[in-house]
C-alpha atoms as a PDB file:
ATOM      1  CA  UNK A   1     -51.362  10.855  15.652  1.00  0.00           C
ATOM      2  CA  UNK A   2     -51.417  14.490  14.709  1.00  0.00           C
ATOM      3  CA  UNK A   3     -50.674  13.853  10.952  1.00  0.00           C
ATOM      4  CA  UNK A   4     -53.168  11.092  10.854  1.00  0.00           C
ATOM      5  CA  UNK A   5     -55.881  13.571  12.606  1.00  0.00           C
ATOM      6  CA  UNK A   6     -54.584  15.936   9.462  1.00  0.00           C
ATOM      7  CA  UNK A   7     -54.355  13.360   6.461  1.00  0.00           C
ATOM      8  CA  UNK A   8     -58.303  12.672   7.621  1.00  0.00           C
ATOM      9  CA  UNK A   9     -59.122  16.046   7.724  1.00  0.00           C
ATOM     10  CA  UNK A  10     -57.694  17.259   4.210  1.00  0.00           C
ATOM     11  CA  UNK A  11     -59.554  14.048   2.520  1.00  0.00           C
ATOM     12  CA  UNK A  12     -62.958  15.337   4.283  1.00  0.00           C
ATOM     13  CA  UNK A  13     -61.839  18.924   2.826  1.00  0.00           C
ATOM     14  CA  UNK A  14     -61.721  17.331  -0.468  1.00  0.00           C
ATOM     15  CA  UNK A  15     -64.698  15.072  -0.164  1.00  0.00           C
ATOM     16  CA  UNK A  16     -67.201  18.482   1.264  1.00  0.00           C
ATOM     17  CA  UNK A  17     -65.905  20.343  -1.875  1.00  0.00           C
ATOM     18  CA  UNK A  18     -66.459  17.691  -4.295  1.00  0.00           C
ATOM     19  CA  UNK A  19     -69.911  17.368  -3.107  1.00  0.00           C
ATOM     20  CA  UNK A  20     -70.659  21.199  -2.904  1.00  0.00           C
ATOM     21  CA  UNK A  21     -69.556  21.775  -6.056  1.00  0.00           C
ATOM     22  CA  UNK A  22     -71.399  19.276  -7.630  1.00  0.00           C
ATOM     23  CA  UNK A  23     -74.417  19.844  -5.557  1.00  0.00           C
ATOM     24  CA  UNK A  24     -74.500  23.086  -6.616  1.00  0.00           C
ATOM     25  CA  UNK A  25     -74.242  22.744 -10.680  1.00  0.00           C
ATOM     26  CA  UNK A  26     -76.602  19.838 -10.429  1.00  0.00           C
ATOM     27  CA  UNK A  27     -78.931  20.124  -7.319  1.00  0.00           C
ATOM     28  CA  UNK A  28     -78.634  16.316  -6.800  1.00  0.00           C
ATOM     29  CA  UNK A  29     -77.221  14.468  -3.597  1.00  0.00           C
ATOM     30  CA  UNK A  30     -76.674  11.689  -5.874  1.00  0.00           C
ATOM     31  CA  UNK A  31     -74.027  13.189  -7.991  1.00  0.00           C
ATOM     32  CA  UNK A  32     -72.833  15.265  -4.886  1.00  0.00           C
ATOM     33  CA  UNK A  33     -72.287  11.953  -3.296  1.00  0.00           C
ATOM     34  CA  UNK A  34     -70.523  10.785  -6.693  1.00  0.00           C
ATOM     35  CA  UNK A  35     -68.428  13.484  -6.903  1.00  0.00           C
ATOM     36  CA  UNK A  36     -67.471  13.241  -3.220  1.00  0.00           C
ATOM     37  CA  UNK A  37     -66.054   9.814  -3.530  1.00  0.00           C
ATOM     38  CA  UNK A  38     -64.502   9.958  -7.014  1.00  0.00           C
ATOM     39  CA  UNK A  39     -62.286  13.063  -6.337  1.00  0.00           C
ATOM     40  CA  UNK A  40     -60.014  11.756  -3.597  1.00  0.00           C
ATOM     41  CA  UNK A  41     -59.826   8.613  -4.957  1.00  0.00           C
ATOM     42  CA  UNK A  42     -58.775   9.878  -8.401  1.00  0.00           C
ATOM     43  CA  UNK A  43     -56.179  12.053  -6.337  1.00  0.00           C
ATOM     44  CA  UNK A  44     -54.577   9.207  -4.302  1.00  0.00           C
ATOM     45  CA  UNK A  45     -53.924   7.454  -7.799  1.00  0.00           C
ATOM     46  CA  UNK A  46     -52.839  10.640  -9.932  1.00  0.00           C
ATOM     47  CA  UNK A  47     -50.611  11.968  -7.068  1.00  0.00           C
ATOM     48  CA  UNK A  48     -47.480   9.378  -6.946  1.00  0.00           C
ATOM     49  CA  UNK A  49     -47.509  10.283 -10.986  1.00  0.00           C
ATOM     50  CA  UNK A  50     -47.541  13.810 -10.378  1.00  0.00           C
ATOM     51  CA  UNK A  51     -45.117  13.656  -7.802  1.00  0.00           C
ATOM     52  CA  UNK A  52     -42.983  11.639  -9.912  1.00  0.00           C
ATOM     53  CA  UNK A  53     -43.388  14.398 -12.609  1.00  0.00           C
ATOM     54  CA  UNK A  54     -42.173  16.636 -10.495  1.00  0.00           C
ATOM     55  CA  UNK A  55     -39.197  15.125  -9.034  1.00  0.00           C
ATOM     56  CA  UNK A  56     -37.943  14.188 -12.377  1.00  0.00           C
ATOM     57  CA  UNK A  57     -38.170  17.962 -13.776  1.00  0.00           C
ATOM     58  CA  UNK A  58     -36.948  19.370 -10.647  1.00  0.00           C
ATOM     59  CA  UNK A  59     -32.975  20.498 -10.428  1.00  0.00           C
ATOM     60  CA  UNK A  60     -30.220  18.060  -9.589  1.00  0.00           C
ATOM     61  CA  UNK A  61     -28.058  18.872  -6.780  1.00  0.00           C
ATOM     62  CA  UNK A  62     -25.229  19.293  -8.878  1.00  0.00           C
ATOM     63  CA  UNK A  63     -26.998  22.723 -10.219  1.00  0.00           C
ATOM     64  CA  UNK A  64     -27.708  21.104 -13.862  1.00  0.00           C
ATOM     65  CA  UNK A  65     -31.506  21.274 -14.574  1.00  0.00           C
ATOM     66  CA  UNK A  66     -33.803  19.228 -16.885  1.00  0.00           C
ATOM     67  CA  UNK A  67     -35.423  15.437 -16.326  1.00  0.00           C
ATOM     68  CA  UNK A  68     -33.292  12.928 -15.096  1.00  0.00           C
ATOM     69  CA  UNK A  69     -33.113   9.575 -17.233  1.00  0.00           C
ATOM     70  CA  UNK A  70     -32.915   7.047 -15.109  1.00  0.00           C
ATOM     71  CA  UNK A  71     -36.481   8.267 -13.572  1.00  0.00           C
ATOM     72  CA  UNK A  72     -38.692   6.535 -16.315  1.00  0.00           C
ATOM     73  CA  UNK A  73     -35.977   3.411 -17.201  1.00  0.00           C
ATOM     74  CA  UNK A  74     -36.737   0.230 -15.929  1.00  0.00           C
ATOM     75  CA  UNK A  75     -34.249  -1.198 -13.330  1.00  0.00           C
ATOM     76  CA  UNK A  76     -33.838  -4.018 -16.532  1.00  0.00           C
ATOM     77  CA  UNK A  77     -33.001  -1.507 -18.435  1.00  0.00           C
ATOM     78  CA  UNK A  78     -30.661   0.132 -16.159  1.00  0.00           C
ATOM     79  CA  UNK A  79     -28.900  -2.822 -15.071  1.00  0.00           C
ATOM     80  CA  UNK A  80     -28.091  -3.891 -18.730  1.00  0.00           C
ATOM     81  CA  UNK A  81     -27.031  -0.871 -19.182  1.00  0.00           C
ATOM     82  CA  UNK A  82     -24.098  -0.409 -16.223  1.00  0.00           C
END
């Protein structure tokens, strides 16, 4: 319950920015209101790609460094492969 009540609170975070910001440059609640609703859902959809990103350039346990490349095969791909 206390990571929902969290998850809620960082999307209204995001949402009050977005609409400050863009109430500010523009002085319109329309674009505020815009602005408010296209920034977290732009971030839910960019952040499994980012995270993905990430994971791929991070180290391998095995101390060798550098993107992994299975990460961006297909399983087709991979199975034909083995």
């Amino acid at each position: 319950m206390l990571l929902a009540a969290k998850t809620v609170s960082q999307v209204l975070l995001h949402m009050s920015v977005a609409f400050g910001v863009m109430y500010a440059f523009t002085g319109s609640v329309v674009f505020g209101g815009i602005a408010a609703l296209i920034e977290p859902v732009s971030m839910v959809l960019l952040l499994p790609l980012h995270e993905r990103l990430w994971r791929a350039l991070s180290p391998r346990k095995t101390g060798r460094t550098g993107p992994r490349r299975s990460t961006f095969r297909s399983r087709r791909a991979l199975t034909a492969a083995a």
